[in-house]
N, C-alpha and C. Protein backbone atom coordinates (compact mmCIF):
# COMPACT_ATOMS: atom_id res chain seq x y z
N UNK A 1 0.84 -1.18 0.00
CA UNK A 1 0.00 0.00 0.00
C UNK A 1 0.88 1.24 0.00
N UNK A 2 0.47 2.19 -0.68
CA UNK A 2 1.03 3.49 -1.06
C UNK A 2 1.25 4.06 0.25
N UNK A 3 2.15 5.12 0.56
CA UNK A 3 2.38 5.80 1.93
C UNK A 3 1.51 7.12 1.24
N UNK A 4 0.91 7.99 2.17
CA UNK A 4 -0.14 8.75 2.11
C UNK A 4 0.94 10.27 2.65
N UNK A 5 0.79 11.21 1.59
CA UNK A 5 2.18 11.89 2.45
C UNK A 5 1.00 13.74 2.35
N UNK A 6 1.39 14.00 3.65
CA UNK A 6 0.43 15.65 3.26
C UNK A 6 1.22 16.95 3.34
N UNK A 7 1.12 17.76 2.07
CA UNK A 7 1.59 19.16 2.58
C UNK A 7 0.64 20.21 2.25
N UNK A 8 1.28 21.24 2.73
CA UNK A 8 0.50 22.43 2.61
C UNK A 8 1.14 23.25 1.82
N UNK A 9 0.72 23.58 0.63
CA UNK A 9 1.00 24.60 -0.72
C UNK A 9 1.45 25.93 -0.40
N UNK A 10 2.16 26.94 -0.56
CA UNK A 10 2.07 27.97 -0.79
C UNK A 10 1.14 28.55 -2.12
N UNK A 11 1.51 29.76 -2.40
CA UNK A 11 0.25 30.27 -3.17
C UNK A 11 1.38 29.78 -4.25
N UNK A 12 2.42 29.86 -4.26
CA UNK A 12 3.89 29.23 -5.63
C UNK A 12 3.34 28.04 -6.08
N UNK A 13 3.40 27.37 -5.46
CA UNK A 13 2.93 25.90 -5.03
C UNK A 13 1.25 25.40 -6.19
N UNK A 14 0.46 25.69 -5.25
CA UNK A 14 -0.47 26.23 -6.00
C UNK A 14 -0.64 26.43 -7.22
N UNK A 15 0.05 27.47 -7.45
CA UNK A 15 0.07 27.99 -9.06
C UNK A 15 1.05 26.91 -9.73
N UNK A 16 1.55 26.27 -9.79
CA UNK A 16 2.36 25.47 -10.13
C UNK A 16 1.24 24.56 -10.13
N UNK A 17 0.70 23.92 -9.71
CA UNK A 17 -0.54 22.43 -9.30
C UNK A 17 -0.84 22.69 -10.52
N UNK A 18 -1.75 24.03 -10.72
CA UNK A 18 -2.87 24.56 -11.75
C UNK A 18 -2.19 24.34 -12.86
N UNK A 19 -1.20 24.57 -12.96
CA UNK A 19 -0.17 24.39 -14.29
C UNK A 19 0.21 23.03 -14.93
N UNK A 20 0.39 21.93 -13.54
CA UNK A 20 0.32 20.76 -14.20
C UNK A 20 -0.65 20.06 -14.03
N UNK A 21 -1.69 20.31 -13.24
CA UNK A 21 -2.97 19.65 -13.40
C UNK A 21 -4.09 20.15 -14.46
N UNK A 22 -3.90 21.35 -15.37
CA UNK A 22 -4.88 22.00 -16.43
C UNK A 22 -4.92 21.07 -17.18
N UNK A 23 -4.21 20.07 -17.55
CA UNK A 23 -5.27 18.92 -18.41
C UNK A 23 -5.29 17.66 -18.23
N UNK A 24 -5.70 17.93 -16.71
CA UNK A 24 -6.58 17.01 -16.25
C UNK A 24 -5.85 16.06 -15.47
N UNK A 25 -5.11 16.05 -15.16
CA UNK A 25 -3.08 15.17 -14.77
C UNK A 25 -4.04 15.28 -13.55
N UNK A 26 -4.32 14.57 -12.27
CA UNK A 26 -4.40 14.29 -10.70
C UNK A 26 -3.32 15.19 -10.00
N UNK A 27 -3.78 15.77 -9.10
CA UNK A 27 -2.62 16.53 -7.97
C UNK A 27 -1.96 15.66 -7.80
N UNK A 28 -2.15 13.84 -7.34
CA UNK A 28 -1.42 12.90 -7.19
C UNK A 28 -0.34 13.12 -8.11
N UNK A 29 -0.55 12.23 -9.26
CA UNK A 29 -0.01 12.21 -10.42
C UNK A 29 1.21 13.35 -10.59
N UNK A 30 0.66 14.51 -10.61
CA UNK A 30 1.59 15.67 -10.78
C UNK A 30 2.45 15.71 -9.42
N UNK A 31 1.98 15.35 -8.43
CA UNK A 31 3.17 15.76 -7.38
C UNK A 31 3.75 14.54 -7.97
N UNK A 32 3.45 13.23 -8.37
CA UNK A 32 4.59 12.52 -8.13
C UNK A 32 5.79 12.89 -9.59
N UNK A 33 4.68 12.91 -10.49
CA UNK A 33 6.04 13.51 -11.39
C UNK A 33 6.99 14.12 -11.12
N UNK A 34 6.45 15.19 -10.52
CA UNK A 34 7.34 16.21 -10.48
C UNK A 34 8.59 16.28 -9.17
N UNK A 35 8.15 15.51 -8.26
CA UNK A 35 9.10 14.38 -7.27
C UNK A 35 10.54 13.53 -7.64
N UNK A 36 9.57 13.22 -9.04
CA UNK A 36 10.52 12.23 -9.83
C UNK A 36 11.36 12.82 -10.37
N UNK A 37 11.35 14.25 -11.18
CA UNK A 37 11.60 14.96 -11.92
C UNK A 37 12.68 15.44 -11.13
N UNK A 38 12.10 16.22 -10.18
CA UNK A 38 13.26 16.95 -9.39
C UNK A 38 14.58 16.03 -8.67
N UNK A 39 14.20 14.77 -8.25
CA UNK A 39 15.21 13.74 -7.89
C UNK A 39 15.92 13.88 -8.96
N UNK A 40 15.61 13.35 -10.16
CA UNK A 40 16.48 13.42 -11.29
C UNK A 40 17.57 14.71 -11.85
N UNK A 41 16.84 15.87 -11.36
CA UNK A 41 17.77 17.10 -12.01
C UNK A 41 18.39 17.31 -10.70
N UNK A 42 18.13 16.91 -9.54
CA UNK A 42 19.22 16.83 -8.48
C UNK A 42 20.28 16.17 -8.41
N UNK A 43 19.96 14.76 -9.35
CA UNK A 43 20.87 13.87 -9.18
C UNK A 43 21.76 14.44 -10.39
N UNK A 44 21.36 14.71 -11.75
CA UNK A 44 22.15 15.50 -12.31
C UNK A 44 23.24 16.72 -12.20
N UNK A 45 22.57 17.33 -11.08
CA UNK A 45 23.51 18.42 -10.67
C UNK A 45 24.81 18.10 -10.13
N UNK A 46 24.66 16.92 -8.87
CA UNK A 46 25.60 16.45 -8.71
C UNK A 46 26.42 15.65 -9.56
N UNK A 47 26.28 14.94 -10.78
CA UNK A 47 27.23 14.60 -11.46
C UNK A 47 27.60 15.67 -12.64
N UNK A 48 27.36 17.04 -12.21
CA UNK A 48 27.87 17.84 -13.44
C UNK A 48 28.91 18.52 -12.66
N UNK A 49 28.78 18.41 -10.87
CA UNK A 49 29.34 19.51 -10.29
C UNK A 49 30.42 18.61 -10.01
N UNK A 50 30.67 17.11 -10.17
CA UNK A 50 31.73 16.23 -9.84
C UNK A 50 32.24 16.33 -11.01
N UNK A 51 31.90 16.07 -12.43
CA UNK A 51 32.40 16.22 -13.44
C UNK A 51 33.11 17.55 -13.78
N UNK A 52 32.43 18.93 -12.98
CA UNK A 52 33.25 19.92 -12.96
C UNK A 52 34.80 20.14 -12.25
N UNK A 53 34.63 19.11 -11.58
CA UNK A 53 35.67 18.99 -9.96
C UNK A 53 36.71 18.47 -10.09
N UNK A 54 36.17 17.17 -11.09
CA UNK A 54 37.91 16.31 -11.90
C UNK A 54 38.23 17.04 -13.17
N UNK A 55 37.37 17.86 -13.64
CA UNK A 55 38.16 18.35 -15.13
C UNK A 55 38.73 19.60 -14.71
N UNK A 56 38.88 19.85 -13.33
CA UNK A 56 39.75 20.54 -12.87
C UNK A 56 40.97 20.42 -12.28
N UNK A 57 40.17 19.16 -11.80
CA UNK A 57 41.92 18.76 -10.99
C UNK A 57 43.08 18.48 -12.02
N UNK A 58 43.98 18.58 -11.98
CA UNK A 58 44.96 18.08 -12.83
C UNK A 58 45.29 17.46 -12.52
N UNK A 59 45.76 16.82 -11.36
CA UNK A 59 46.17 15.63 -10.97
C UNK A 59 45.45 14.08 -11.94
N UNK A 60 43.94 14.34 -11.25
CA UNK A 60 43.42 13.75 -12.06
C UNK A 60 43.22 13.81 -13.43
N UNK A 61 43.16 14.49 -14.62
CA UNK A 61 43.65 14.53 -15.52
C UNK A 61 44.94 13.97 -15.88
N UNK A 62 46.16 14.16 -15.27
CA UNK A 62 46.79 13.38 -16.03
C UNK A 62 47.13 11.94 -15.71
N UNK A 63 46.51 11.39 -14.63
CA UNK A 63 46.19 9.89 -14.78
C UNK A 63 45.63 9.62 -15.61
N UNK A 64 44.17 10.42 -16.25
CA UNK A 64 43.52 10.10 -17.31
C UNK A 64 44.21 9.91 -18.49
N UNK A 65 45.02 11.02 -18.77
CA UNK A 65 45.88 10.99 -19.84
C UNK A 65 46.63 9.86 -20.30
N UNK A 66 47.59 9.41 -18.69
CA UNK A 66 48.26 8.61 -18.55
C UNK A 66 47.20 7.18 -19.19
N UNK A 67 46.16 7.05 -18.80
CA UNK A 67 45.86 5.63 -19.06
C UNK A 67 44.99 5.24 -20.08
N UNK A 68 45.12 6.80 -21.13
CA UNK A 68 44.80 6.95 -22.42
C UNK A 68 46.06 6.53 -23.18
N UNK A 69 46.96 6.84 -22.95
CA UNK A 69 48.46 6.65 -23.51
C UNK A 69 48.77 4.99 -23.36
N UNK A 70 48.96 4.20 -22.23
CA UNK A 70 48.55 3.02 -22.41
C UNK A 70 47.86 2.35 -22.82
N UNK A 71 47.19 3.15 -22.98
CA UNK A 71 45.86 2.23 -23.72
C UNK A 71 46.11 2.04 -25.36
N UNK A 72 46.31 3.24 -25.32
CA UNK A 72 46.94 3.23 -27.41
C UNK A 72 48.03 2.53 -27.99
N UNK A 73 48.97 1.93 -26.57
CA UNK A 73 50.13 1.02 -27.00
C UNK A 73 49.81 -0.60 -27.33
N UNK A 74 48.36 -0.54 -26.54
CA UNK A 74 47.54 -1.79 -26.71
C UNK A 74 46.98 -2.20 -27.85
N UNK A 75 46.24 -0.73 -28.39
CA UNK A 75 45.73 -0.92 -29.38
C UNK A 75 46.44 -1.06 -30.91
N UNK A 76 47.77 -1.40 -30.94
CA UNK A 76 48.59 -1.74 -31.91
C UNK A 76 48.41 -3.35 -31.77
N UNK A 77 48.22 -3.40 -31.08
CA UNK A 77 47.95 -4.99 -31.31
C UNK A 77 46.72 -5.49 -31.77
């Protein structure tokens, strides 16, 4: 059975509902999308802000480098 979860809207909130419930989508429905939605561009953020973090480091970069360079001595074979 589903967990039953309650909040209380601001008027933001609100206006946002109206926006994804105007055709006809369930308040359900739309909160959960948009639950889903936001997990997802959260979880994105963090792998853009880690991906920002090693293409900075240099350190790390040139291990990368490094095991690009090995790798191409392989691929002669």
């Amino acid at each position: 059975m589903a967990e039953t979860i309650t909040f209380r809207p601001d008027e933001d909130a609100r206006r946002a509902l109206a926006v994804l419930t105007q055709d006809g989508t369930s308040v359900s429905a739309a909160v959960r999308a948009a639950l889903i939605d936001a997990a997802k561009a959260a979880a994105q953020d963090r792998l853009r802000a880690e991906a920002a973090a090693l293409a900075a480091d240099d350190t790390d970069r040139a291990e990368s480098a490094q095991v690009l360079r090995d790798m191409e001595t392989l691929r002669a074979w």
